[in-house]
C-alpha atoms as a PDB file:
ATOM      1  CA  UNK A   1      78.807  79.868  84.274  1.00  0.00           C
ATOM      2  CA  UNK A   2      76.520  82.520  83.564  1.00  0.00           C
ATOM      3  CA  UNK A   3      78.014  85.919  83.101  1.00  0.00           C
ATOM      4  CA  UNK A   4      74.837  88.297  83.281  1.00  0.00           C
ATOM      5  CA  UNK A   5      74.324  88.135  87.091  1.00  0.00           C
ATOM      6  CA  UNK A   6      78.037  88.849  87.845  1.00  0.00           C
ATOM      7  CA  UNK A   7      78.027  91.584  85.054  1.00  0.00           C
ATOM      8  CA  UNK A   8      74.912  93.146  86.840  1.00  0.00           C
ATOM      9  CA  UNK A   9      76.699  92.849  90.373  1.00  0.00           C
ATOM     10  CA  UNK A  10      79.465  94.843  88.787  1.00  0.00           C
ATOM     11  CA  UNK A  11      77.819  97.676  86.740  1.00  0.00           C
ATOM     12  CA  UNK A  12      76.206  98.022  89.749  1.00  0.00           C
ATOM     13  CA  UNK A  13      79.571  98.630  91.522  1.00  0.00           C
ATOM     14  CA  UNK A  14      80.850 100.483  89.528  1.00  0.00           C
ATOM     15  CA  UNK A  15      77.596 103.560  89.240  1.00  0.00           C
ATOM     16  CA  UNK A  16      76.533 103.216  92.156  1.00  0.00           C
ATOM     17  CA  UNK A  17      77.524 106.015  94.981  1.00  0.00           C
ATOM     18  CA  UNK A  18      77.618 103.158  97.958  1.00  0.00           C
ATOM     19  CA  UNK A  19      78.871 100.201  96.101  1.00  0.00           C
ATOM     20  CA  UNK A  20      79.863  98.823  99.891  1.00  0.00           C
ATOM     21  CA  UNK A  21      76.965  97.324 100.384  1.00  0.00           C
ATOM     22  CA  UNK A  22      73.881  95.284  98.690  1.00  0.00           C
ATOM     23  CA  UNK A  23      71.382  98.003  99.711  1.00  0.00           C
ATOM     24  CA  UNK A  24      73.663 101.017  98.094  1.00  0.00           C
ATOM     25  CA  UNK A  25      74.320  98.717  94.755  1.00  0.00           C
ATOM     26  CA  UNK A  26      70.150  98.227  94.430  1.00  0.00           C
ATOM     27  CA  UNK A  27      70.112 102.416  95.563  1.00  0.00           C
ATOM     28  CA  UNK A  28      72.633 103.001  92.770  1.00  0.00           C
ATOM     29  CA  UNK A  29      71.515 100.698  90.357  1.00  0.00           C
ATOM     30  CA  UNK A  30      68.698 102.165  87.762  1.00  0.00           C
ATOM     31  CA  UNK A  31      66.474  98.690  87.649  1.00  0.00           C
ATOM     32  CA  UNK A  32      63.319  98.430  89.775  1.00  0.00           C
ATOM     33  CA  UNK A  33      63.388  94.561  89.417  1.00  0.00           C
ATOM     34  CA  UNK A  34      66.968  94.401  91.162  1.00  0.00           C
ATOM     35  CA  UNK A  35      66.875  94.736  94.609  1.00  0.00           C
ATOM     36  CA  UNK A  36      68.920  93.862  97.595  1.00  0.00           C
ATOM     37  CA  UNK A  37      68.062  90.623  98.223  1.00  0.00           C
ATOM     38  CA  UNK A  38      68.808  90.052  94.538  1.00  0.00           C
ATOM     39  CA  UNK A  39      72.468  91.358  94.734  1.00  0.00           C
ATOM     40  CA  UNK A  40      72.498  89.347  98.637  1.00  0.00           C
ATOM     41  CA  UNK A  41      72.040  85.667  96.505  1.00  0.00           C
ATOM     42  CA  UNK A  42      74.084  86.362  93.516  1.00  0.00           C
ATOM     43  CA  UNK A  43      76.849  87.444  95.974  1.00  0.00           C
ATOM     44  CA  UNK A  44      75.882  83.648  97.737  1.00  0.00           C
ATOM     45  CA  UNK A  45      75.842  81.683  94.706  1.00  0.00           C
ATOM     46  CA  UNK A  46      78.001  83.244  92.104  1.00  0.00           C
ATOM     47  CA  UNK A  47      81.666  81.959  90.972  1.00  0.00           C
ATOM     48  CA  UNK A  48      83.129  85.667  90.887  1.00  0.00           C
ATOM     49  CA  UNK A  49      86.258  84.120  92.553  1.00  0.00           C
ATOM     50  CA  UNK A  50      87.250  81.338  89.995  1.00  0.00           C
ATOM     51  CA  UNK A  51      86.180  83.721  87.295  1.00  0.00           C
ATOM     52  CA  UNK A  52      88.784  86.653  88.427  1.00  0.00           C
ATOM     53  CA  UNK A  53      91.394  83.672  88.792  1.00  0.00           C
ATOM     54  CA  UNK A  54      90.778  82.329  85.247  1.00  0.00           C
ATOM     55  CA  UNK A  55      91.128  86.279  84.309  1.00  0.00           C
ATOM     56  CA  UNK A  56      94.475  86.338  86.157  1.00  0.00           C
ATOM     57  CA  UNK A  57      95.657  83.584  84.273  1.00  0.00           C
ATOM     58  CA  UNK A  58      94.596  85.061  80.773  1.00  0.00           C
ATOM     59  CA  UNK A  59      96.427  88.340  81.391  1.00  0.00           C
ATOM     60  CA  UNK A  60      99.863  87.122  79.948  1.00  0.00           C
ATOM     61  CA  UNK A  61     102.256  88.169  83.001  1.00  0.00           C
ATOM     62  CA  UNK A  62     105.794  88.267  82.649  1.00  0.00           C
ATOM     63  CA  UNK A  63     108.419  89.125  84.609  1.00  0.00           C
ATOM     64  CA  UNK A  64     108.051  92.243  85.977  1.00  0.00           C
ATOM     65  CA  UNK A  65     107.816  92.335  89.912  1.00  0.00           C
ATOM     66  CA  UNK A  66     105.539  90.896  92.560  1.00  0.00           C
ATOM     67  CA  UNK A  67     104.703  93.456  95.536  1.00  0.00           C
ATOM     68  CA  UNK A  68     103.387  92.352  98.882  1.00  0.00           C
ATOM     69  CA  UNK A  69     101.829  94.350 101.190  1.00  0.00           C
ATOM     70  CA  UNK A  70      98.172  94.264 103.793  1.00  0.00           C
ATOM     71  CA  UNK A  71      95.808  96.890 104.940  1.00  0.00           C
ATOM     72  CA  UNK A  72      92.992  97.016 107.031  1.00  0.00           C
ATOM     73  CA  UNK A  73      89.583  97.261 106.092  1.00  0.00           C
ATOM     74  CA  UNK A  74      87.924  98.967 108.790  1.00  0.00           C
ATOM     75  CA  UNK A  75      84.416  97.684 109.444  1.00  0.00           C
ATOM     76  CA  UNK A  76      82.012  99.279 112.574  1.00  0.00           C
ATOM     77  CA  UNK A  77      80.414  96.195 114.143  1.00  0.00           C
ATOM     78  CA  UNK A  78      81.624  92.997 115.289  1.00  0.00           C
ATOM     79  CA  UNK A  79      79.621  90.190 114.277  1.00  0.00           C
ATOM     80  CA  UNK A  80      82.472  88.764 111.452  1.00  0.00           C
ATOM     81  CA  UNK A  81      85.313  86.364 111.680  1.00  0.00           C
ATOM     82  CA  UNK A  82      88.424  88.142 111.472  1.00  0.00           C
ATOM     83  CA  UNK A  83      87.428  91.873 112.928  1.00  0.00           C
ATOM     84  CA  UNK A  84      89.283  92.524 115.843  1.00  0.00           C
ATOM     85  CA  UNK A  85      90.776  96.026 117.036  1.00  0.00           C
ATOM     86  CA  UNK A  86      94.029  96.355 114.491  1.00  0.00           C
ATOM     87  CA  UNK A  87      96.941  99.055 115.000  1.00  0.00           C
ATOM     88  CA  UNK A  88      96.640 101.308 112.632  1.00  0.00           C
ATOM     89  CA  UNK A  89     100.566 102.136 111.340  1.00  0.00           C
ATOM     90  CA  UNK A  90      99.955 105.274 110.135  1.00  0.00           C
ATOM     91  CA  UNK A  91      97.980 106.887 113.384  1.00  0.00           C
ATOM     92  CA  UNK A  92      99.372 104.652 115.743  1.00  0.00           C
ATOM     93  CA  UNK A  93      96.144 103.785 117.139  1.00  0.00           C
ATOM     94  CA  UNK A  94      93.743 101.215 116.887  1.00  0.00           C
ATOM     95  CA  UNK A  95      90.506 100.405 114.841  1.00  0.00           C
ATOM     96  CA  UNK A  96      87.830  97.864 114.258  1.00  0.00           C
ATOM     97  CA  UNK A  97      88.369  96.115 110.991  1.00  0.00           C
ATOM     98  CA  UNK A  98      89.536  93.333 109.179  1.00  0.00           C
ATOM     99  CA  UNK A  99      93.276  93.014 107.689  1.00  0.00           C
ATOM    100  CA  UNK A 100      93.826  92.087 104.015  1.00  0.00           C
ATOM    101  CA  UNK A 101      97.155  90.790 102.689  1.00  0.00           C
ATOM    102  CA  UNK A 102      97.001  91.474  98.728  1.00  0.00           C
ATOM    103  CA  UNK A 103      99.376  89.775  96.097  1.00  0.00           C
ATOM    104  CA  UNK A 104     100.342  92.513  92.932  1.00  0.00           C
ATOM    105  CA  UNK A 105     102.005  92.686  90.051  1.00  0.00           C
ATOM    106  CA  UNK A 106     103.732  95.442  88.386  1.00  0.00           C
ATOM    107  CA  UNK A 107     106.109  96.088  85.532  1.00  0.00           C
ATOM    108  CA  UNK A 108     107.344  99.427  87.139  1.00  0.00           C
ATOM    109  CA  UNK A 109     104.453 101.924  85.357  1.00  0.00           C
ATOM    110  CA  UNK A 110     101.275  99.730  86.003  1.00  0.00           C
ATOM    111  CA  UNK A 111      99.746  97.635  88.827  1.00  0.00           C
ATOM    112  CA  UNK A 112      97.584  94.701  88.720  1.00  0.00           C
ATOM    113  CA  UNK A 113      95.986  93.259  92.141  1.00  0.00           C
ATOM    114  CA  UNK A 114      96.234  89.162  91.488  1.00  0.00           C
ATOM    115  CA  UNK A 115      94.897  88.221  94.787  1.00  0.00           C
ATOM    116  CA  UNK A 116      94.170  88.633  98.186  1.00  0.00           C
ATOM    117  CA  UNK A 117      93.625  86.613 101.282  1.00  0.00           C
ATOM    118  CA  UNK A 118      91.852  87.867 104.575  1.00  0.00           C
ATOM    119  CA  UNK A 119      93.568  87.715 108.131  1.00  0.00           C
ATOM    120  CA  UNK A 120      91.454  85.501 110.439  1.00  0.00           C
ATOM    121  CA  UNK A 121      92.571  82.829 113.126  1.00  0.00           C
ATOM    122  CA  UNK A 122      94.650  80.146 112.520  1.00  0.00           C
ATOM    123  CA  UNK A 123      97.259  81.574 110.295  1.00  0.00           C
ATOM    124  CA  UNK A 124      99.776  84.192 110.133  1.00  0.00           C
ATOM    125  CA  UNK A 125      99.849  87.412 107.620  1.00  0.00           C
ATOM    126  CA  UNK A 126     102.943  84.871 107.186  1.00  0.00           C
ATOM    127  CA  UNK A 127     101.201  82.519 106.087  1.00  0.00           C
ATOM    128  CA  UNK A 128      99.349  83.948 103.756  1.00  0.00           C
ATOM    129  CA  UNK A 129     102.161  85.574 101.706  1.00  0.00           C
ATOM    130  CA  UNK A 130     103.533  81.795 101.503  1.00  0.00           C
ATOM    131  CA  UNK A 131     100.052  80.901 100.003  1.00  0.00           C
ATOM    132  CA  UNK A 132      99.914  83.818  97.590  1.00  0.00           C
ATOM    133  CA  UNK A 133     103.446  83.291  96.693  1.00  0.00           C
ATOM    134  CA  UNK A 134     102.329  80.021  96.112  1.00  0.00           C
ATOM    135  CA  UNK A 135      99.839  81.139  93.999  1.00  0.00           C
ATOM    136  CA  UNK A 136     101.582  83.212  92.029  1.00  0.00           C
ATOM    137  CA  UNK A 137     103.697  80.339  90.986  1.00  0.00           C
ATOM    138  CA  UNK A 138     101.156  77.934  90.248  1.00  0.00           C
ATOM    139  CA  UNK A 139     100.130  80.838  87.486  1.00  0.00           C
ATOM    140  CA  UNK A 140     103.269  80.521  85.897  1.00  0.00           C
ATOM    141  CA  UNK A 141     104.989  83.795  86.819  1.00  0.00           C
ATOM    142  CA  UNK A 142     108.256  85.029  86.565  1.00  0.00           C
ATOM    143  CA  UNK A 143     109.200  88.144  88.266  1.00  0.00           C
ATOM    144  CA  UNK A 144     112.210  89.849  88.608  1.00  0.00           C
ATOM    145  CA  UNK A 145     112.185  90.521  92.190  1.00  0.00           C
ATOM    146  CA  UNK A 146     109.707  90.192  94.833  1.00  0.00           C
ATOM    147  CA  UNK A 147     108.984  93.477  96.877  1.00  0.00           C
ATOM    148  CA  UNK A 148     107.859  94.092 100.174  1.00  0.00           C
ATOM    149  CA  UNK A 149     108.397  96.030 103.321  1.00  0.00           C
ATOM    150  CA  UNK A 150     110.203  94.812 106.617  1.00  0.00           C
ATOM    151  CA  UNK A 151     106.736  93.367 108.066  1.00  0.00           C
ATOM    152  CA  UNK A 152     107.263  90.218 105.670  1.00  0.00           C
ATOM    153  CA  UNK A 153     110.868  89.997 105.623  1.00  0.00           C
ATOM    154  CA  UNK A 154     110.792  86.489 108.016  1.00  0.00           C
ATOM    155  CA  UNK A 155     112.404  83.567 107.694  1.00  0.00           C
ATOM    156  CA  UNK A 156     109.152  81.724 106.208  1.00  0.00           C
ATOM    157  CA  UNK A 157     108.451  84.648 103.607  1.00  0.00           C
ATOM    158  CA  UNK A 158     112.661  84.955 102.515  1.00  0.00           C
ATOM    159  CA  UNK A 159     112.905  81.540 102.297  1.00  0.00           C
ATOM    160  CA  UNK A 160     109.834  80.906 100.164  1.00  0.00           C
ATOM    161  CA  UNK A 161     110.713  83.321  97.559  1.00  0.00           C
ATOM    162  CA  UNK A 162     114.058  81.824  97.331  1.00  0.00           C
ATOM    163  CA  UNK A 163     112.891  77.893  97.177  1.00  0.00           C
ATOM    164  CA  UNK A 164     110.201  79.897  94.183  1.00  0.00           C
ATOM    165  CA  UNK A 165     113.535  80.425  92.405  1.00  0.00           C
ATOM    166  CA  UNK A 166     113.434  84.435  92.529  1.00  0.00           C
ATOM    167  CA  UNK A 167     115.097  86.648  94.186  1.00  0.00           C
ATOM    168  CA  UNK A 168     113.234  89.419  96.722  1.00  0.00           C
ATOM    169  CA  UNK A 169     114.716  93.713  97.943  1.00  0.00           C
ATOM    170  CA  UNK A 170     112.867  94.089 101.039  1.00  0.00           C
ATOM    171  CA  UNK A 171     113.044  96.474 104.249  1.00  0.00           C
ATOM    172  CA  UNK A 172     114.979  94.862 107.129  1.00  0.00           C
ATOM    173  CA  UNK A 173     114.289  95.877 110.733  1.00  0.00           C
ATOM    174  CA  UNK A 174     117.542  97.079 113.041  1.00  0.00           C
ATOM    175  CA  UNK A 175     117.574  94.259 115.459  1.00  0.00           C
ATOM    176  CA  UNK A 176     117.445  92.283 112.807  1.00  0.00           C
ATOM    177  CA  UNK A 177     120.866  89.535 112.764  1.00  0.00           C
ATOM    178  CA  UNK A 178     123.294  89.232 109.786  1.00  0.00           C
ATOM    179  CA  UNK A 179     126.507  87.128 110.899  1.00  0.00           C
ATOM    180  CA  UNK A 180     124.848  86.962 114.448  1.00  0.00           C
ATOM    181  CA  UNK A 181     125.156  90.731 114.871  1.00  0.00           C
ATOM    182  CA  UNK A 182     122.711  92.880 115.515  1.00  0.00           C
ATOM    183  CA  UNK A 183     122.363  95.803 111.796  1.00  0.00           C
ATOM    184  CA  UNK A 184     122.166  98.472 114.292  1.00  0.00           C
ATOM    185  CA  UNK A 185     125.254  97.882 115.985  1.00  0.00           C
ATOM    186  CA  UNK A 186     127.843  96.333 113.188  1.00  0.00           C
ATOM    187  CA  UNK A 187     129.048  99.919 111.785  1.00  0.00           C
ATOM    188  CA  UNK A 188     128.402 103.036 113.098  1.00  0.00           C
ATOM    189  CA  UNK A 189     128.899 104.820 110.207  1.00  0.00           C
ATOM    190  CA  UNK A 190     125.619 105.866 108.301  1.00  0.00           C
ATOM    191  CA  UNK A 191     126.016 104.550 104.635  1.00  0.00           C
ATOM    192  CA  UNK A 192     127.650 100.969 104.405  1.00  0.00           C
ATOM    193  CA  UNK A 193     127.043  97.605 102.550  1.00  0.00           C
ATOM    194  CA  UNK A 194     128.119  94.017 102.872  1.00  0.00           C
ATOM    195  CA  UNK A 195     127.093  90.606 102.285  1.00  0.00           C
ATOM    196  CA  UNK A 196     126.338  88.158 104.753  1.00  0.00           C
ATOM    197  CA  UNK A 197     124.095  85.712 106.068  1.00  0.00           C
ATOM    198  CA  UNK A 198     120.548  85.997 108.087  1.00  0.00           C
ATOM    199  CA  UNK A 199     119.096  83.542 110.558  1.00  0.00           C
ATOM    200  CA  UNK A 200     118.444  80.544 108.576  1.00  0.00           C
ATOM    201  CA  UNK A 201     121.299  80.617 106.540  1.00  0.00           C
ATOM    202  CA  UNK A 202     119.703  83.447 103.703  1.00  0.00           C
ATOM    203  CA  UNK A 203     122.343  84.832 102.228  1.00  0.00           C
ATOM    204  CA  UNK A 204     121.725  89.098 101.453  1.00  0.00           C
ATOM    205  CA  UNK A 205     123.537  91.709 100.688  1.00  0.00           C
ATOM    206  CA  UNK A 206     122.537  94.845 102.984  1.00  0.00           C
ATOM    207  CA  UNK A 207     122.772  98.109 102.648  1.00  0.00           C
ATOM    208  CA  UNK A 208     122.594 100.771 105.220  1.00  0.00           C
ATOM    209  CA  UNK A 209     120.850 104.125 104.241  1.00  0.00           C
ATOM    210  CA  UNK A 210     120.988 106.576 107.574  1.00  0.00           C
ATOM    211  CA  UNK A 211     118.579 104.802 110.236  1.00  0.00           C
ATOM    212  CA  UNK A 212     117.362 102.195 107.155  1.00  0.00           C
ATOM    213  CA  UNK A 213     118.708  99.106 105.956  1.00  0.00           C
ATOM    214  CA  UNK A 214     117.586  97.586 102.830  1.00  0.00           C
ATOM    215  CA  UNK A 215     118.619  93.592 101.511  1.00  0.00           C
ATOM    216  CA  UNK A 216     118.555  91.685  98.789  1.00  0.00           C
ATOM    217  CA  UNK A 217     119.263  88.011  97.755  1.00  0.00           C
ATOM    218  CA  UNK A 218     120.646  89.482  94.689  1.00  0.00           C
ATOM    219  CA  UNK A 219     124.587  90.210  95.992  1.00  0.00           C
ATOM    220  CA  UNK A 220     125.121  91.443  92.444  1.00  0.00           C
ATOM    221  CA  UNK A 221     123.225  94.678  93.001  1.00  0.00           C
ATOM    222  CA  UNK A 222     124.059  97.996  93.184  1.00  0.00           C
ATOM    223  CA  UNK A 223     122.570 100.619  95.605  1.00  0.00           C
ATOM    224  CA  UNK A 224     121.144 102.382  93.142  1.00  0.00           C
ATOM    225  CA  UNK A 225     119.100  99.555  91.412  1.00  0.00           C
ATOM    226  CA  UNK A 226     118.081  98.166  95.288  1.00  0.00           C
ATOM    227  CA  UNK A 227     116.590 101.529  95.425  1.00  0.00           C
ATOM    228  CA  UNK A 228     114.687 102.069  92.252  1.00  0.00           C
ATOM    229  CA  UNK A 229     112.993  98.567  93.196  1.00  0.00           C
ATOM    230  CA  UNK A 230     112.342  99.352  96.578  1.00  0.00           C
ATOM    231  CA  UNK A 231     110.306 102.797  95.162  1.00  0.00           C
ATOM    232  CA  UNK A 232     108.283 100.401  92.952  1.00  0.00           C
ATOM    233  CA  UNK A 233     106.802  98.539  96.446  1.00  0.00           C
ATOM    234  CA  UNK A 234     105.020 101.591  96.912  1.00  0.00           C
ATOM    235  CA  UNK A 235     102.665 101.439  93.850  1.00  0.00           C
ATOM    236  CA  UNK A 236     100.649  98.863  96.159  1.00  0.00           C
ATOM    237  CA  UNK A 237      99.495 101.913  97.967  1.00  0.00           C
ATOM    238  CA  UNK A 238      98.063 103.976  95.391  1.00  0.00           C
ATOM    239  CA  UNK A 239      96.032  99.726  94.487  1.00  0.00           C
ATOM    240  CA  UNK A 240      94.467  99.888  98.270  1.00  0.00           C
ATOM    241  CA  UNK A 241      93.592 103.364  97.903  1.00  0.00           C
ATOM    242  CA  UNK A 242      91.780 102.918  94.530  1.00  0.00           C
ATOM    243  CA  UNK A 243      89.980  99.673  95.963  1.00  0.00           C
ATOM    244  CA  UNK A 244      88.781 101.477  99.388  1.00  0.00           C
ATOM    245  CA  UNK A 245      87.693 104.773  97.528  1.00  0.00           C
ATOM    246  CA  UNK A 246      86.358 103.459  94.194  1.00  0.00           C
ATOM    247  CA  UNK A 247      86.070  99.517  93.880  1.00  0.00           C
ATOM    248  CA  UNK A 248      83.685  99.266  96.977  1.00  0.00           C
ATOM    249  CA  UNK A 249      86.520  97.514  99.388  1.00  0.00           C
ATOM    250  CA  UNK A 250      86.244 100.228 102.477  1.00  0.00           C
ATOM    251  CA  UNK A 251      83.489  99.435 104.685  1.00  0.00           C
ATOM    252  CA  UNK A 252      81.735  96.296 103.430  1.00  0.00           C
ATOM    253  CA  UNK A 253      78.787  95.568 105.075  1.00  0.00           C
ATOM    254  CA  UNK A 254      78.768  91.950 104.684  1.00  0.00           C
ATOM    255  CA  UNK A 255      78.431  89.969 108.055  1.00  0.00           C
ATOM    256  CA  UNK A 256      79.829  86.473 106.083  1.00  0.00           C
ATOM    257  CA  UNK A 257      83.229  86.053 105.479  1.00  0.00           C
ATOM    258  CA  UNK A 258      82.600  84.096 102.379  1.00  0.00           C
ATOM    259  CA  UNK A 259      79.981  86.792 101.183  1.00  0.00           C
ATOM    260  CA  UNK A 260      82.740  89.741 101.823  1.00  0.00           C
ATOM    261  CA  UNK A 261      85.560  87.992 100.191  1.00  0.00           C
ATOM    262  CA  UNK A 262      83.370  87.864  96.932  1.00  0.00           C
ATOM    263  CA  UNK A 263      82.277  91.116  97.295  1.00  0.00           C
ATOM    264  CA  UNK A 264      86.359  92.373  97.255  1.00  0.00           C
ATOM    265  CA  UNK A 265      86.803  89.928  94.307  1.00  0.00           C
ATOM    266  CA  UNK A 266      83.728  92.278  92.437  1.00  0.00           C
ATOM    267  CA  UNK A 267      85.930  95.228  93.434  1.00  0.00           C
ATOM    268  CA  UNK A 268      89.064  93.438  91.754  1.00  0.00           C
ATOM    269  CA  UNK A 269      87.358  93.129  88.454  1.00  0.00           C
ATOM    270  CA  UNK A 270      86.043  96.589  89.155  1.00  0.00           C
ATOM    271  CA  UNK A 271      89.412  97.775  89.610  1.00  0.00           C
ATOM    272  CA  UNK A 272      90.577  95.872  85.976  1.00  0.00           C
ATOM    273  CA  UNK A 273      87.359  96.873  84.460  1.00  0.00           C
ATOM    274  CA  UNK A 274      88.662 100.698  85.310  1.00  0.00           C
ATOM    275  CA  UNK A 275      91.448 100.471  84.364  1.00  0.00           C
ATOM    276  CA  UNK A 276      89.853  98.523  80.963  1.00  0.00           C
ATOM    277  CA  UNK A 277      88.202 102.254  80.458  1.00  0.00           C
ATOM    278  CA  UNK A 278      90.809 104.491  81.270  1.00  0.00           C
ATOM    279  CA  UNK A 279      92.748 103.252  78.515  1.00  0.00           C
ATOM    280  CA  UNK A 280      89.875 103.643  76.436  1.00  0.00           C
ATOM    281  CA  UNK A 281      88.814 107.265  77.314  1.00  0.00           C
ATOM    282  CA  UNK A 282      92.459 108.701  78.576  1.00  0.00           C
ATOM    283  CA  UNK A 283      90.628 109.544  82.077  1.00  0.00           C
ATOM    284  CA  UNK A 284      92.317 108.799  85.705  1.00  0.00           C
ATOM    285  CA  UNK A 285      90.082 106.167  87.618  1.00  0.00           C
ATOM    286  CA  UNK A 286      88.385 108.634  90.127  1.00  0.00           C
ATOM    287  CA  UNK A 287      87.247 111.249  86.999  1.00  0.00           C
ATOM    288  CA  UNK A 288      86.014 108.052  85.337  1.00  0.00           C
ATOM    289  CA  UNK A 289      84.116 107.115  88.849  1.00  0.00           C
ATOM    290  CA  UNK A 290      82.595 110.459  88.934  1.00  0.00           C
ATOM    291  CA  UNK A 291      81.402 110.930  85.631  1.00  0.00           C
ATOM    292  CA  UNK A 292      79.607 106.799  86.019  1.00  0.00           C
ATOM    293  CA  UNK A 293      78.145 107.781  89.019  1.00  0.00           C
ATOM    294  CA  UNK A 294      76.591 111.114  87.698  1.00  0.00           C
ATOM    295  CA  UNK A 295      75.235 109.409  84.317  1.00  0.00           C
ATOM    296  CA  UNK A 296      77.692 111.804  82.223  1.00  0.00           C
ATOM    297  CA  UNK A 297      79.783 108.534  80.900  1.00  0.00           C
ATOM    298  CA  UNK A 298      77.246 105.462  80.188  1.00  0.00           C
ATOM    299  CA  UNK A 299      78.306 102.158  80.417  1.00  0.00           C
ATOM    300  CA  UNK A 300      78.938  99.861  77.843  1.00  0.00           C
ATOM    301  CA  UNK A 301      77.279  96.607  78.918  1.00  0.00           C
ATOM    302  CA  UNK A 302      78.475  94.746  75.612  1.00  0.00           C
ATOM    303  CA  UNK A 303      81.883  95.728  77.004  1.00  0.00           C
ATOM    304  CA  UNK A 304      81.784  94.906  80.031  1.00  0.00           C
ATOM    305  CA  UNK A 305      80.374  91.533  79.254  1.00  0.00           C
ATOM    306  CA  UNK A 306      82.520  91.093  76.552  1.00  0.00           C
ATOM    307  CA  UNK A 307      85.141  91.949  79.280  1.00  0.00           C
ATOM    308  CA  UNK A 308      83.815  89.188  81.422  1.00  0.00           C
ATOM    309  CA  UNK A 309      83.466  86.481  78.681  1.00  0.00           C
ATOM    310  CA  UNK A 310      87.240  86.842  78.107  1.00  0.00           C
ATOM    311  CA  UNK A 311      87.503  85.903  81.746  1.00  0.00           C
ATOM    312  CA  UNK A 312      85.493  82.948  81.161  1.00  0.00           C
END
C-alpha cells in the first residue's frame, strides 16, 4: 500500500488545531494542493485500519495486562448509525454521541490502545469485548490479568477471558450472586473475603472493601495485589482523554460510520506516533501538541514515514 497519503492524513492530524474534521486537517495543514475533498477520499479509500493492525502485531507485546473500558464520543447531529442519546456516568445525564469500547494494553507504567470497536445495533458493548478479546488472542498475547470495571463483569465477558486461558480482577456490582447470595447481604461486616462461585459456575475469590467488592479468578491473590491491579484499569482513562483532546477522536464530523472508524484509527497511530516523539524529545503529549500546532517543533516527515513503513 502506499504510505504517503496516510502519512499526509496524519501530519495533518497531528498540526492541525481541528484535526476532527477534513475541513480543519486542510485549515491546519500548510499545502495549498491538499484540500478537503482530498483528505474526504483518502479517508474512503485508504487501508489505515489493516495498517495499525499489522503495527499492533509488530509491537512485541508480552504479558503485561489487558484493560477494557468504553466512552462516548459525543457528536451534535444525528444523521450516523450508532448516535443515540447515551447516559453520561460521570454527570448523570444524557448526550448525543456515539459509544466506543477500546481494547489496551499496559505493563503497569505505559499504555498502548490495540483496538476499538463502535457501539451500533445488533450487538452488545458485550459483545464487543468478546470480539476484542478475541482479537487480542489471535495477536498472540499473553497478559497477566485482564482489567475492567463492573460494567463488563457478565457472564459472556468472565467466561471468555477464562476459556482465553487468563485470568481477569474486575469490579463486581452488590446484587451481584456468589453461592446464590446476594454480595450485599452475605456479611455485614465491611472488610471480608472468600471464594466461591458466580452464576455460571465462575469460580472468584471476592473481596469486600466498605460499599465495594472486587473478584478475581485468581483465588491465590492477596488483597493487596487485587488492588494494585485494579489501580492499573484506570490508565485507560488518561488513553480516552489523550485521544478526545489531542488525537482528533472528540467530535468527528464524519456522517459514515466506515469513514469515522478510520478517522479514530488515524488518531491511534497519532496517539503511537506521540508517544514515538515524546520519547524522543522528553516532552508530555499535550506540550508536544502545542508546540506542532504553533510551528515551534517541526515535523520529521522521514520519521514519521519511516514510522509508518515499519507498520507496513
Amino acid at each position: 500500500m502506499s504510505i504517503t497519503p496516510l502519512a499526509t492524513y496524519l501530519e495533518a492530524m497531528l498540526v492541525s488545531v481541528d484535526n476532527q474534521s477534513c475541513s480543519g486537517l486542510a485549515d491546519g495543514f500548510d499545502s495549498e494542493s491538499i484540500s478537503h475533498d482530498w483528505f474526504q477520499r483518502t479517508l474512503k479509500d485508504s487501508k489505515v485500519c489493516s495498517l495499525y493492525q499489522d503495527l499492533v502485531n509488530k509491537l512485541g507485546l508480552e504479558g503485561g495486562y489487558l484493560l477494557l473500558d468504553d466512552t462516548i464520543l459525543e457528536k451534535h447531529t444525528l444523521g450516523i448509525e450508532g448516535i443515540c442519546k447515551l447516559l453520561d456516568t460521570k454527570t448523570g445525564g444524557f448526550i448525543l454521541g456515539l459509544s466506543v469500547v477500546l481494547l489496551c494494553w499496559s505493563d503497569g507504567k505505559k499504555t498502548i490502545p490495540l483496538a476499538f470497536l463502535p457501539y451500533t445495533k445488533g450487538k452488545s458493548k458485550h459483545d464487543l469485548a468478546v470480539e476484542l478479546l478475541g482479537q487480542a488472542k489471535e495477536w498472540g498475547l499473553t497478559p497477566k490479568y485482564t482489567l475492567f470495571d463492573a460494567w463488563y463483569a457478565s457472564q459472556k465477558v468472565l467466561k471468555t477471558v477464562i476459556r482465553l486461558g487468563w485470568h481477569f480482577v474486575t469490579r463486581l456490582r452488590k446484587n451481584r450472586y456468589l453461592d446464590g447470595k446476594q454480595l450485599k447481604t452475605r456479611c455485614r461486616h465491611p472488610h471480608w473475603h472468600t471464594i466461591g462461585k458466580l452464576k455460571g459456575g465462575i469460580e472468584v475469590k471476592v473481596f469486600r472493601r466498605g460499599s465495594k467488592f472486587y473478584a478475581t479468578s485468581d483465588t491465590s491473590l492477596e488483597w493487596k495485589t487485587v488492588k494494585k491491579l485494579y489501580k492499573i484499569r484506570a490508565e485507560i482513562e488518561e488513553v480516552f482523554r489523550v485521544l478526545k483532546q489531542e488525537c482528533g477522536w472528540q467530535g468527528v464530523q464524519q456522517r459514515n460510520i466506515n469513514t469515522y472508524s478510520h478517522h479514530l484509527t488515524f488518531g491511534l497511530l497519532a496517539y503511537h506516533y506521540l508517544q514515538r516523539l515524546k520519547l524522543q524529545t522528553r516532552s508530555g503529549v499535550f506540550v508536544l501538541r502545542r508546540r506542532l500546532i504553533s510551528r515551534k517543533l517541526t515535523l520529521n516527515r522521514d520519521d514519521l514515514i519511516a514510522f509508518l513503513d515499519t507498520a507496513a
